[in-house]
C-alpha atoms as a PDB file:
ATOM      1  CA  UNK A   1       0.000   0.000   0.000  1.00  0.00           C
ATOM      2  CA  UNK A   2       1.315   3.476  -0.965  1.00  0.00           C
ATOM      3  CA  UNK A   3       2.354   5.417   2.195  1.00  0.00           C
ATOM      4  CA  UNK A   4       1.021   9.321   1.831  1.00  0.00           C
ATOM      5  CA  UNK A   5       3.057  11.755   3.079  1.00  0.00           C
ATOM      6  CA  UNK A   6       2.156  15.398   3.185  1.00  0.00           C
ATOM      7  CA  UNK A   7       5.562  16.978   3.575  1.00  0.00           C
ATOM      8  CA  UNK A   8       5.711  20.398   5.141  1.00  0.00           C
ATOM      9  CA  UNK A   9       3.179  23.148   4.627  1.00  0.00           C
ATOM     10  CA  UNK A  10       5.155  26.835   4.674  1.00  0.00           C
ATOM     11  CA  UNK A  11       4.291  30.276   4.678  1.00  0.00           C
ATOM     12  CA  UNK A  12       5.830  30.710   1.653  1.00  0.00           C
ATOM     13  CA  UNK A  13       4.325  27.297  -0.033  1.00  0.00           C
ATOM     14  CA  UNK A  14       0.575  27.773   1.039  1.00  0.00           C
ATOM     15  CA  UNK A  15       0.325  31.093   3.494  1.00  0.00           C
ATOM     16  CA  UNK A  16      -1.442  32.670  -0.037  1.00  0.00           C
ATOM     17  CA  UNK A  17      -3.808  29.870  -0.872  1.00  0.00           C
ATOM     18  CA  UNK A  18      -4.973  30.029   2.741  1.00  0.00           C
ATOM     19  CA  UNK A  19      -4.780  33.988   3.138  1.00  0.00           C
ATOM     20  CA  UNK A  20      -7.046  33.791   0.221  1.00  0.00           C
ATOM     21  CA  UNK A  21      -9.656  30.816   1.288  1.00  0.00           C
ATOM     22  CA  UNK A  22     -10.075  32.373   4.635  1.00  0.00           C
ATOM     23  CA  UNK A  23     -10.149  36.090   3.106  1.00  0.00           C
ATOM     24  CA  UNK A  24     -13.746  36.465   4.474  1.00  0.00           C
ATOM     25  CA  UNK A  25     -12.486  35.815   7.848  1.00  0.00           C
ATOM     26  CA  UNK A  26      -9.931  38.388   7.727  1.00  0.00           C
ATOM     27  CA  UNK A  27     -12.621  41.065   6.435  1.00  0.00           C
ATOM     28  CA  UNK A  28     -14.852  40.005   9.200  1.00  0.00           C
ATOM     29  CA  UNK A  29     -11.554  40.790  12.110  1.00  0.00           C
ATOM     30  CA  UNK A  30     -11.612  44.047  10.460  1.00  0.00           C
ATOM     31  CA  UNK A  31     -14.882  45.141  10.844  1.00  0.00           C
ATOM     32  CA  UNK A  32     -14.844  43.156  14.851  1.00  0.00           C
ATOM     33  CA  UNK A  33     -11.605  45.969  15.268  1.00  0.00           C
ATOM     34  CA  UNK A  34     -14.212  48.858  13.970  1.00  0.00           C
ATOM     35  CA  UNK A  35     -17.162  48.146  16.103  1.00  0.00           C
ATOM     36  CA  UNK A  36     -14.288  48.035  19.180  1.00  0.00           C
ATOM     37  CA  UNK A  37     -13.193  51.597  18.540  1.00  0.00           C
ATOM     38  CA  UNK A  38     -16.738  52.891  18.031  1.00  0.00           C
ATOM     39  CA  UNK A  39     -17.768  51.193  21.562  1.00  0.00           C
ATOM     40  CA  UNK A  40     -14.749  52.184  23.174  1.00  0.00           C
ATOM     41  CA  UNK A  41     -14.880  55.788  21.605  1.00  0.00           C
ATOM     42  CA  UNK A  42     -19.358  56.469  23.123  1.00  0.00           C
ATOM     43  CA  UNK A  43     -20.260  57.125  26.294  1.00  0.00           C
ATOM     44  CA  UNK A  44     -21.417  54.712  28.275  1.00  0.00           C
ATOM     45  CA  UNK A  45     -24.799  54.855  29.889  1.00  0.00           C
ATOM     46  CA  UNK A  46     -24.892  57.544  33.386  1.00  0.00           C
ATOM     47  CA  UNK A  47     -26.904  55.551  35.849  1.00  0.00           C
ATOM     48  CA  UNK A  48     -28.545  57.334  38.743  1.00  0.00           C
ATOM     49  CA  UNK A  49     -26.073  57.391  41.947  1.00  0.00           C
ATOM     50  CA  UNK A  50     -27.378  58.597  44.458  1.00  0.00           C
ATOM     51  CA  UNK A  51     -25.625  59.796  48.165  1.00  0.00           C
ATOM     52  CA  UNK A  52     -26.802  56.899  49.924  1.00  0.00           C
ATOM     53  CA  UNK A  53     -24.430  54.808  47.312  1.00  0.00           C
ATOM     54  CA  UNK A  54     -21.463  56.399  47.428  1.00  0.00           C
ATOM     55  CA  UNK A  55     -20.394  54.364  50.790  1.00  0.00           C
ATOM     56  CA  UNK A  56     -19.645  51.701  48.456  1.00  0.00           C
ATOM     57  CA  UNK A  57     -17.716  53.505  45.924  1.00  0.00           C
ATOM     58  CA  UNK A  58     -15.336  55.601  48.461  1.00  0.00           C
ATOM     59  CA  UNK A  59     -12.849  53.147  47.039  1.00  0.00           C
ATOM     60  CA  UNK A  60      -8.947  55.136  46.634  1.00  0.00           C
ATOM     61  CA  UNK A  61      -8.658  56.272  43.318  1.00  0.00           C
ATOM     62  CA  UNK A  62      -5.458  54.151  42.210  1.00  0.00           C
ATOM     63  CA  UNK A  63      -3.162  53.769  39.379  1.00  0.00           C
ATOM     64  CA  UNK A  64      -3.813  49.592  37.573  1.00  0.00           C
ATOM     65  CA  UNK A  65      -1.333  47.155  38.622  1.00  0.00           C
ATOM     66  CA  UNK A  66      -1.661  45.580  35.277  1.00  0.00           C
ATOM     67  CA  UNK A  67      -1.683  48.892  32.809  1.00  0.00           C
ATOM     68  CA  UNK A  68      -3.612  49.175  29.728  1.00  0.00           C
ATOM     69  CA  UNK A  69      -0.758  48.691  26.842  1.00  0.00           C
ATOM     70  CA  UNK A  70       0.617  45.443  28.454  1.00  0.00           C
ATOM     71  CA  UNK A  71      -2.432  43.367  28.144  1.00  0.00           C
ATOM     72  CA  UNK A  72      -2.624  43.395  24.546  1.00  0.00           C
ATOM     73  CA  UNK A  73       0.876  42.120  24.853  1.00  0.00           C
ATOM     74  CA  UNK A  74       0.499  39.221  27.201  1.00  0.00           C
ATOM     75  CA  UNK A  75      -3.275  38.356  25.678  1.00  0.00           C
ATOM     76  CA  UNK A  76      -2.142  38.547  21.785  1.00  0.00           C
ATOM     77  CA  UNK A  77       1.529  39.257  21.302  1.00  0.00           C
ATOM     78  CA  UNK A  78       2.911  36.187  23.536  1.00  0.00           C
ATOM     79  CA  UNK A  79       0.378  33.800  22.416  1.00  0.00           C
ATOM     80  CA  UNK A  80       1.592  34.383  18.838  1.00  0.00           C
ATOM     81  CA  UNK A  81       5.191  34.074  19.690  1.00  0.00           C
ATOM     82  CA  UNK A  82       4.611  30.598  20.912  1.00  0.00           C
ATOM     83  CA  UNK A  83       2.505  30.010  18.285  1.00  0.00           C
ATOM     84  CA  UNK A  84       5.550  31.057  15.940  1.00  0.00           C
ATOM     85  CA  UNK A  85       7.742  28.618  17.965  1.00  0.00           C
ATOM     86  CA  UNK A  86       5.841  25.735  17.040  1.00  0.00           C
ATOM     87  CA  UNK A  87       5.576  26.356  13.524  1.00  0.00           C
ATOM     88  CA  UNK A  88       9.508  26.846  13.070  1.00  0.00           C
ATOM     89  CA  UNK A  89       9.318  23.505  14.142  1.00  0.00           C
ATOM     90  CA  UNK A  90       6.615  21.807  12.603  1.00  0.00           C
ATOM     91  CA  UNK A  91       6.871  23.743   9.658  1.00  0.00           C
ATOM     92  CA  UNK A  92       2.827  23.931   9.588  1.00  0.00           C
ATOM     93  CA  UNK A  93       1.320  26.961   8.008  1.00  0.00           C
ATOM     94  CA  UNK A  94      -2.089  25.520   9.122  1.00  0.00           C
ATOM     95  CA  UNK A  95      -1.629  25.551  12.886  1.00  0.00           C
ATOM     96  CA  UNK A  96      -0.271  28.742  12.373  1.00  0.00           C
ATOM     97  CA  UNK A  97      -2.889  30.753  10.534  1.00  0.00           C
ATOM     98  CA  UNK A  98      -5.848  28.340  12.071  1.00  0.00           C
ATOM     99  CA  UNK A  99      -3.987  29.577  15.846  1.00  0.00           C
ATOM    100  CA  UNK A 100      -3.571  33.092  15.213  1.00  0.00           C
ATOM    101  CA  UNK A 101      -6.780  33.696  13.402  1.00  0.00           C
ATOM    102  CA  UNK A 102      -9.064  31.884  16.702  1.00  0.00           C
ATOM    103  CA  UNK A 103      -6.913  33.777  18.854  1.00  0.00           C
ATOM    104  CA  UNK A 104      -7.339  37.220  17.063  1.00  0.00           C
ATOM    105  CA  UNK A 105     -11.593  35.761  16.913  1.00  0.00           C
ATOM    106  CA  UNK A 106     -11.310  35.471  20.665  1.00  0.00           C
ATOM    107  CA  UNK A 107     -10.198  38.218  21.778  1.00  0.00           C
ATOM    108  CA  UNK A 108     -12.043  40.561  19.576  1.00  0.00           C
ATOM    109  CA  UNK A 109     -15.309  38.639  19.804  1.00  0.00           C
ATOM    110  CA  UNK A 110     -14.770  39.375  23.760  1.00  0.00           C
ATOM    111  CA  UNK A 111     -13.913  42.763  23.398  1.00  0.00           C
ATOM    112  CA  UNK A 112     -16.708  43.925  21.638  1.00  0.00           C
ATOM    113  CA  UNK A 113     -19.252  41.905  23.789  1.00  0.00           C
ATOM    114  CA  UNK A 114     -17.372  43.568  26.829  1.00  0.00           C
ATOM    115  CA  UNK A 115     -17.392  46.837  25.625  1.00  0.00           C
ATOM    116  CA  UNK A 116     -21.082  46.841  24.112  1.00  0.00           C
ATOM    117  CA  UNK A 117     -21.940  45.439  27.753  1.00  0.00           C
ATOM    118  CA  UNK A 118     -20.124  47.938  29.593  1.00  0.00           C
ATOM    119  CA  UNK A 119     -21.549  51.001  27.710  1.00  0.00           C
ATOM    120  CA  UNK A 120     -25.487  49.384  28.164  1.00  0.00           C
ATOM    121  CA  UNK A 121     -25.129  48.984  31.760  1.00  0.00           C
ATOM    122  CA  UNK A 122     -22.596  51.885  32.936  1.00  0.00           C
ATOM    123  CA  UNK A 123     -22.215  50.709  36.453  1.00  0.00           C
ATOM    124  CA  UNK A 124     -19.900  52.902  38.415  1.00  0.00           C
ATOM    125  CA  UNK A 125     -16.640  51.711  39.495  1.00  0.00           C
ATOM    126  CA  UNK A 126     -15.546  50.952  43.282  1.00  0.00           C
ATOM    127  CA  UNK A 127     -13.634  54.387  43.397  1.00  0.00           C
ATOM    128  CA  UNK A 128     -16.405  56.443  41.242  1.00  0.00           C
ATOM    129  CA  UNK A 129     -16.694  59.220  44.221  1.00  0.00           C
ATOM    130  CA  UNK A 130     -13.011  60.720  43.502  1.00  0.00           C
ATOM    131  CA  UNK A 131     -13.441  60.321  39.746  1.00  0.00           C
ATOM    132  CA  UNK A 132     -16.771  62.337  40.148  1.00  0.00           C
ATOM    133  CA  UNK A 133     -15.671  64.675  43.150  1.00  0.00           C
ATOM    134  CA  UNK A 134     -11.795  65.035  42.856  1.00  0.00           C
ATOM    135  CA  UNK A 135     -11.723  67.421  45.849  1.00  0.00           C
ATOM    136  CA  UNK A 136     -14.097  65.749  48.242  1.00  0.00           C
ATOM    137  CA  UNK A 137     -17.005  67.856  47.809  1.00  0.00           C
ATOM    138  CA  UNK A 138     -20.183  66.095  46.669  1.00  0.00           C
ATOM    139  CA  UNK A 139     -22.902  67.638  44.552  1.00  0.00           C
ATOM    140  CA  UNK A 140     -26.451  66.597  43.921  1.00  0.00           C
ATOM    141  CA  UNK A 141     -29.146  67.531  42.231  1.00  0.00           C
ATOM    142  CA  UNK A 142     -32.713  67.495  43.216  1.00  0.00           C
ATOM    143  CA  UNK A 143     -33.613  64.127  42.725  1.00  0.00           C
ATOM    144  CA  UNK A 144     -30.232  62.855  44.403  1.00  0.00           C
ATOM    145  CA  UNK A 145     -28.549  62.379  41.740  1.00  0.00           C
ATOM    146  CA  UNK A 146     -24.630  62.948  41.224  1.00  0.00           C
ATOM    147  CA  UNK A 147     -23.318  66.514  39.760  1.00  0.00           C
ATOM    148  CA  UNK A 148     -19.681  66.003  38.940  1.00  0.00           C
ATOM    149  CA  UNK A 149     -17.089  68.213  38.298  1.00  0.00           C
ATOM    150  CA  UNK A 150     -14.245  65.956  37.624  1.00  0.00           C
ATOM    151  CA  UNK A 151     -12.569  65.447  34.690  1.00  0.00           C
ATOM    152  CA  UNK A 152     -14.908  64.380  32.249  1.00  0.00           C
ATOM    153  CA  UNK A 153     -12.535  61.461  30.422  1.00  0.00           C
ATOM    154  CA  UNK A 154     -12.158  60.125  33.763  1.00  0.00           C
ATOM    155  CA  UNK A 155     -15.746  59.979  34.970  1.00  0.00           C
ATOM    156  CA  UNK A 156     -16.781  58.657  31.342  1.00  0.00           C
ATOM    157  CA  UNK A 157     -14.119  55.485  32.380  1.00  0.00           C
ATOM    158  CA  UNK A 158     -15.427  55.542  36.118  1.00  0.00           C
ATOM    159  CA  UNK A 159     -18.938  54.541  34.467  1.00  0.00           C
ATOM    160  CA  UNK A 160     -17.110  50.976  33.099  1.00  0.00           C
ATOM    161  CA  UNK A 161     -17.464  48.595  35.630  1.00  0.00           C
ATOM    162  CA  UNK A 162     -18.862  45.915  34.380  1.00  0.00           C
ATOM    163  CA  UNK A 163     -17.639  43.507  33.151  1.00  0.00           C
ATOM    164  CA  UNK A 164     -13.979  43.877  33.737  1.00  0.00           C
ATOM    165  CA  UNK A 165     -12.066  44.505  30.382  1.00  0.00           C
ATOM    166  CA  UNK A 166      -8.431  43.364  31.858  1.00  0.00           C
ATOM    167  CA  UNK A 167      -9.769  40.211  32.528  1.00  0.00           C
ATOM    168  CA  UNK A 168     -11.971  39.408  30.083  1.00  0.00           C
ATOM    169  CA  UNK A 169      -9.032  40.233  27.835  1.00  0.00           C
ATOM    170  CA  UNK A 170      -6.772  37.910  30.143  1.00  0.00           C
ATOM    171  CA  UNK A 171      -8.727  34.627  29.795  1.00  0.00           C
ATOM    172  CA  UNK A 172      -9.798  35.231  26.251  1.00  0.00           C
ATOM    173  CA  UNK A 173      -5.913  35.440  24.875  1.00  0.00           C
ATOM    174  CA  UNK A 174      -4.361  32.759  27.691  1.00  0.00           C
ATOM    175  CA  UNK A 175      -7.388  30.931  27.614  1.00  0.00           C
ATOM    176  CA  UNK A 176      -6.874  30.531  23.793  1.00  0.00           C
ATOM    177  CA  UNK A 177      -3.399  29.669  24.398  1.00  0.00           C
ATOM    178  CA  UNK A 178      -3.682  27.370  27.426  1.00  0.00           C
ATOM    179  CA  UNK A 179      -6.542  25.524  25.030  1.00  0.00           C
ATOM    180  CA  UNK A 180      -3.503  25.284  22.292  1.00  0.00           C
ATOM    181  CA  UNK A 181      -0.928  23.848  24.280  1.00  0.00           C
ATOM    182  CA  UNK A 182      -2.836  21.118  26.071  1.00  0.00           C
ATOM    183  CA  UNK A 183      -3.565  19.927  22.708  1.00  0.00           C
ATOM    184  CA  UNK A 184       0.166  20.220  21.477  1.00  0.00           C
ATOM    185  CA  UNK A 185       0.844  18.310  24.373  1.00  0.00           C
ATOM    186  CA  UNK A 186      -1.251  16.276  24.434  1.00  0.00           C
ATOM    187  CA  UNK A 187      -2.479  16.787  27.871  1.00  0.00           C
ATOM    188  CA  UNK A 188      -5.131  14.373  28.443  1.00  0.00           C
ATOM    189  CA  UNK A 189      -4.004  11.408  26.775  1.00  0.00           C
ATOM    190  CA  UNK A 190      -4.671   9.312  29.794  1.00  0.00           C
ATOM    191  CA  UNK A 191      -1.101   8.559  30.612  1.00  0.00           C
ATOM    192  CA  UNK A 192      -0.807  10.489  34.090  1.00  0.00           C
ATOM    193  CA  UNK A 193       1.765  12.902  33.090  1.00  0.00           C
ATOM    194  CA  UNK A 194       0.510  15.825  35.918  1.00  0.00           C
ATOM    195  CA  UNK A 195       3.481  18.033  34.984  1.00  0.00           C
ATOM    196  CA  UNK A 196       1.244  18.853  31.260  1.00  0.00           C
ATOM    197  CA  UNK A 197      -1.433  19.457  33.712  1.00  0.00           C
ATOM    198  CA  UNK A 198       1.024  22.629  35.080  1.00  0.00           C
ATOM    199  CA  UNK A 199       2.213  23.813  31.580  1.00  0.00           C
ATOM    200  CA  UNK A 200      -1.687  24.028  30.813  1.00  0.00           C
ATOM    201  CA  UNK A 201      -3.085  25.598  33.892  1.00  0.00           C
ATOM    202  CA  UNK A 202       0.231  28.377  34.048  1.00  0.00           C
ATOM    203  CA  UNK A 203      -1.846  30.628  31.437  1.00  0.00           C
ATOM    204  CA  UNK A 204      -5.402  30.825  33.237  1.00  0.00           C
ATOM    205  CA  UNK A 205      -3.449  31.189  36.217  1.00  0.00           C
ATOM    206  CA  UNK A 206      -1.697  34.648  35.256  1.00  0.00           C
ATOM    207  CA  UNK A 207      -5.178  35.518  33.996  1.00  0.00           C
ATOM    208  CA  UNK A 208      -6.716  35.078  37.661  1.00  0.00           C
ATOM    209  CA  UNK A 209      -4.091  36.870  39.123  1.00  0.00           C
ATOM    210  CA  UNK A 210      -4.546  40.126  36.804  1.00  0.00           C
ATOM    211  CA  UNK A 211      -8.667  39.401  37.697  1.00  0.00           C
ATOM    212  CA  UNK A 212      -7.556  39.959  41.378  1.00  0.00           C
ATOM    213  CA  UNK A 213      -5.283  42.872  40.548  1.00  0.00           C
ATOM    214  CA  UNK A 214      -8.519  44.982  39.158  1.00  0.00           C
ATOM    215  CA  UNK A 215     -10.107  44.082  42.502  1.00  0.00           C
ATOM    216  CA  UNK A 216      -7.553  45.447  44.720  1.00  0.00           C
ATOM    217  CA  UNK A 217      -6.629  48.234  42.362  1.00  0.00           C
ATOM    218  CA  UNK A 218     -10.517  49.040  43.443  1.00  0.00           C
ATOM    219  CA  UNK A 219     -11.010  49.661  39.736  1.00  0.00           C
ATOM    220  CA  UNK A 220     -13.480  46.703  39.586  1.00  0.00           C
ATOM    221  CA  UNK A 221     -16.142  45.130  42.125  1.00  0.00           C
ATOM    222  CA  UNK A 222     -15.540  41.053  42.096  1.00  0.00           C
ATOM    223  CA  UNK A 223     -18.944  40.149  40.262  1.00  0.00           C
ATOM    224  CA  UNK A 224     -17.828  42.516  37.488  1.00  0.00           C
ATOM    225  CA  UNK A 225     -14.191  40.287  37.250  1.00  0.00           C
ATOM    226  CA  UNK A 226     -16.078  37.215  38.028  1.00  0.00           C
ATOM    227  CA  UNK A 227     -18.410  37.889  34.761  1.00  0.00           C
ATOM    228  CA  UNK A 228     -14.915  39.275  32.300  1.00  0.00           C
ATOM    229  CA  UNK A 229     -13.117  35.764  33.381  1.00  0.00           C
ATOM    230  CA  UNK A 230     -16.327  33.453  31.937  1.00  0.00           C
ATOM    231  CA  UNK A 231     -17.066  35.812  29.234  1.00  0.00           C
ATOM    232  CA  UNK A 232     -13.626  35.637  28.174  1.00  0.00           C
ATOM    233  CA  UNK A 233     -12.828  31.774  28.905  1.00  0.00           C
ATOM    234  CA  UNK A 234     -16.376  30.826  27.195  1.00  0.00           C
ATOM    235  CA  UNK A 235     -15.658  32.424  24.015  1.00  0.00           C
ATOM    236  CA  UNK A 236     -12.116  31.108  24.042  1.00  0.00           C
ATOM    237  CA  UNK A 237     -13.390  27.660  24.032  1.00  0.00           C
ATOM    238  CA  UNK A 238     -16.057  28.359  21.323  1.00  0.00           C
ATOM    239  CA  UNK A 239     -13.371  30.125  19.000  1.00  0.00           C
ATOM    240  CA  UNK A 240     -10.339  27.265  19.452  1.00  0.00           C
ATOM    241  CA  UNK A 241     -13.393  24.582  18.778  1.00  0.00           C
ATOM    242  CA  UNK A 242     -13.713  25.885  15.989  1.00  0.00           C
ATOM    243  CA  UNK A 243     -10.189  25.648  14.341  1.00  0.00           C
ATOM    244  CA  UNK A 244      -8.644  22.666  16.370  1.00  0.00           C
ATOM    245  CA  UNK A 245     -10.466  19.440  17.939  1.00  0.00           C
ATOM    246  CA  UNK A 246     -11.463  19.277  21.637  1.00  0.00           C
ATOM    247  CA  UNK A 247      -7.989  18.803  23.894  1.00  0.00           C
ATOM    248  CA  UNK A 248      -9.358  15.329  25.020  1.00  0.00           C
ATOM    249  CA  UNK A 249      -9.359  14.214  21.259  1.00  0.00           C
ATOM    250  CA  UNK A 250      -7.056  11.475  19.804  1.00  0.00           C
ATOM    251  CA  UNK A 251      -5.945  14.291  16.841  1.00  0.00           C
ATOM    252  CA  UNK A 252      -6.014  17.323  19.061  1.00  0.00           C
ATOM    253  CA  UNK A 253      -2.305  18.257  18.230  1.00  0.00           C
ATOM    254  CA  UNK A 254      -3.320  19.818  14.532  1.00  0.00           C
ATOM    255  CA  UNK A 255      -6.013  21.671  12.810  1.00  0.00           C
ATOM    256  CA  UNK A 256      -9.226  20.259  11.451  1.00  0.00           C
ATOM    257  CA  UNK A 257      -7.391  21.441   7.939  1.00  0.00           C
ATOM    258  CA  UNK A 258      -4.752  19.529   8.554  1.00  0.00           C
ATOM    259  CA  UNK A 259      -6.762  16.214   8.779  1.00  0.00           C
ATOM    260  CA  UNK A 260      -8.962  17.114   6.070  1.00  0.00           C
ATOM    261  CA  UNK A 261      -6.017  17.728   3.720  1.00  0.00           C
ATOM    262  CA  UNK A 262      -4.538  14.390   5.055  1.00  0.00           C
ATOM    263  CA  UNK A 263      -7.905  12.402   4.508  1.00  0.00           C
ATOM    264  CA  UNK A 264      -8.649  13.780   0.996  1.00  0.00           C
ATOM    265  CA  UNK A 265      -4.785  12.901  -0.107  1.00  0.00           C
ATOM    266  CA  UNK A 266      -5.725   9.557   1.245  1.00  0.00           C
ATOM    267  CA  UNK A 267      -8.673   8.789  -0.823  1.00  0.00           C
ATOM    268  CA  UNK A 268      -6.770  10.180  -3.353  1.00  0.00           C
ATOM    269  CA  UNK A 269      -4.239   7.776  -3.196  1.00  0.00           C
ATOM    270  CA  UNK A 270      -6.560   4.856  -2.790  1.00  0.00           C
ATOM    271  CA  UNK A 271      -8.554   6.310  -6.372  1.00  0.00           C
ATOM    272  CA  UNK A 272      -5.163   6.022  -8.405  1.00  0.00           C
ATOM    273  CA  UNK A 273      -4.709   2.331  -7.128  1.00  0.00           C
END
């Protein structure tokens, strides 16, 4: 019987063919990236807070542990280094583009949820008072409700609670990549090895941590982290399921493509007998 052997799949050999067949993905990315920057850009809804609130929004008004720029770096950047590192050695232009374009799915998929949530429900944030009243002095109108006279960019961000951004960021990127590396490892292939177990829960780990750094930052209430980290982690799953089989699965090291381009060469083969 003739052995079939598909030989190495390269940027340079197939990256166009593939850029090309998943075109309509790419396009779809772009406009995800546009709807983020015209959620991010609105105002979020002003809720009513009234004076007997504000006891549970007294919260220091602190600088993030975990700033802004750096989690597109750990949620996207690393995940696509790694993801690099395994194709210089597998040589697989399929687990590369399948990787990077779930991964990019993820974590814009999450952001726009996030952000269309956050404007819709506007809840204030645990140190709202000192974005709203900078100098101490609260103001309220007639029917109890807040006057500030802060500065407005700040109490626009002081109304974007929930859910928390960092986080859902956080577990959408390492959730994505701690979903990719069981599989290259082959995690759950019944054979005991607990120290796979580590390499896959390091990721979601790093993600709780910068969930708990929002929280004591007092830049986030915990049902507002709690919600980011399942938002994020659910559409993580849903994204990588739909590129790569389950973790659990005998073929969970490669892409669906990659099978389907192995199974058609195979019947292929078995035709020209």
């Amino acid at each position: 019987m003739r052995e079939v052997q598909l030989g190495q799949h390269t940027v340079k050999s197939h990256g166009l063919q593939l850029a090309r067949t998943h075109m309509h993905d790419w396009f779809i990315l772009l406009l995800l990236l546009l709807i983020e920057v015209i959620l991010y850009v609105i105002h979020p809804f002003y809720r009513f807070v009234g004076k007997d609130m504000m006891d549970d929004l007294k919260y220091p008004l602190k600088t993030n542990t975990v700033p802004v720029w750096s989690v597109p770096l750990y949620a996207v950047v690393l995940p696509i280094l790694i993801f690099l590192f395994i194709y210089f050695r597998r040589r697989d232009v399929y687990d590369l583009h399948h990787s990077v374009l779930g991964l990019l799915f993820s974590v814009l998929i999450t952001a726009v949820i996030t952000d269309a949530i956050k404007d819709a429900v506007g809840r204030p944030r645990p140190d709202f008072f000192w974005r709203c009243f900078p100098d101490g002095k609260d103001v309220y109108d007639a029917f109890g409700d807040v006057i500030c006279h802060g500065d407005p960019s700040v109490i626009k961000e002081g109304h974007k609670s929930f859910p928390s951004g960092h986080t859902a960021w956080s577990f959408a990127g390492l959730g994505f990549l701690s979903l990719y590396l069981s599989g290259k490892i082959r995690a759950f292939d019944r054979r005991g090895h607990v120290a796979k177990l580590c390499i896959v829960f390091l990721p979601p780990l790093a993600a709780c941590l910068v969930g708990v750094s929002r929280v004591d930052d007092y830049w986030h209430h915990w049902q507002d982290v709690f919600a980011g980290g399942i938002l994020g982690l659910a559409v993580a799953t849903f994204c990588y399921l739909q590129f790569f089989p389950p973790p659990y699965h005998t073929e969970c090291w490669g892409p669906y493509a990659y099978f389907s381009l192995y199974r058609s060469l195979m019947a292929r083969c078995q035709l020209t007998m």
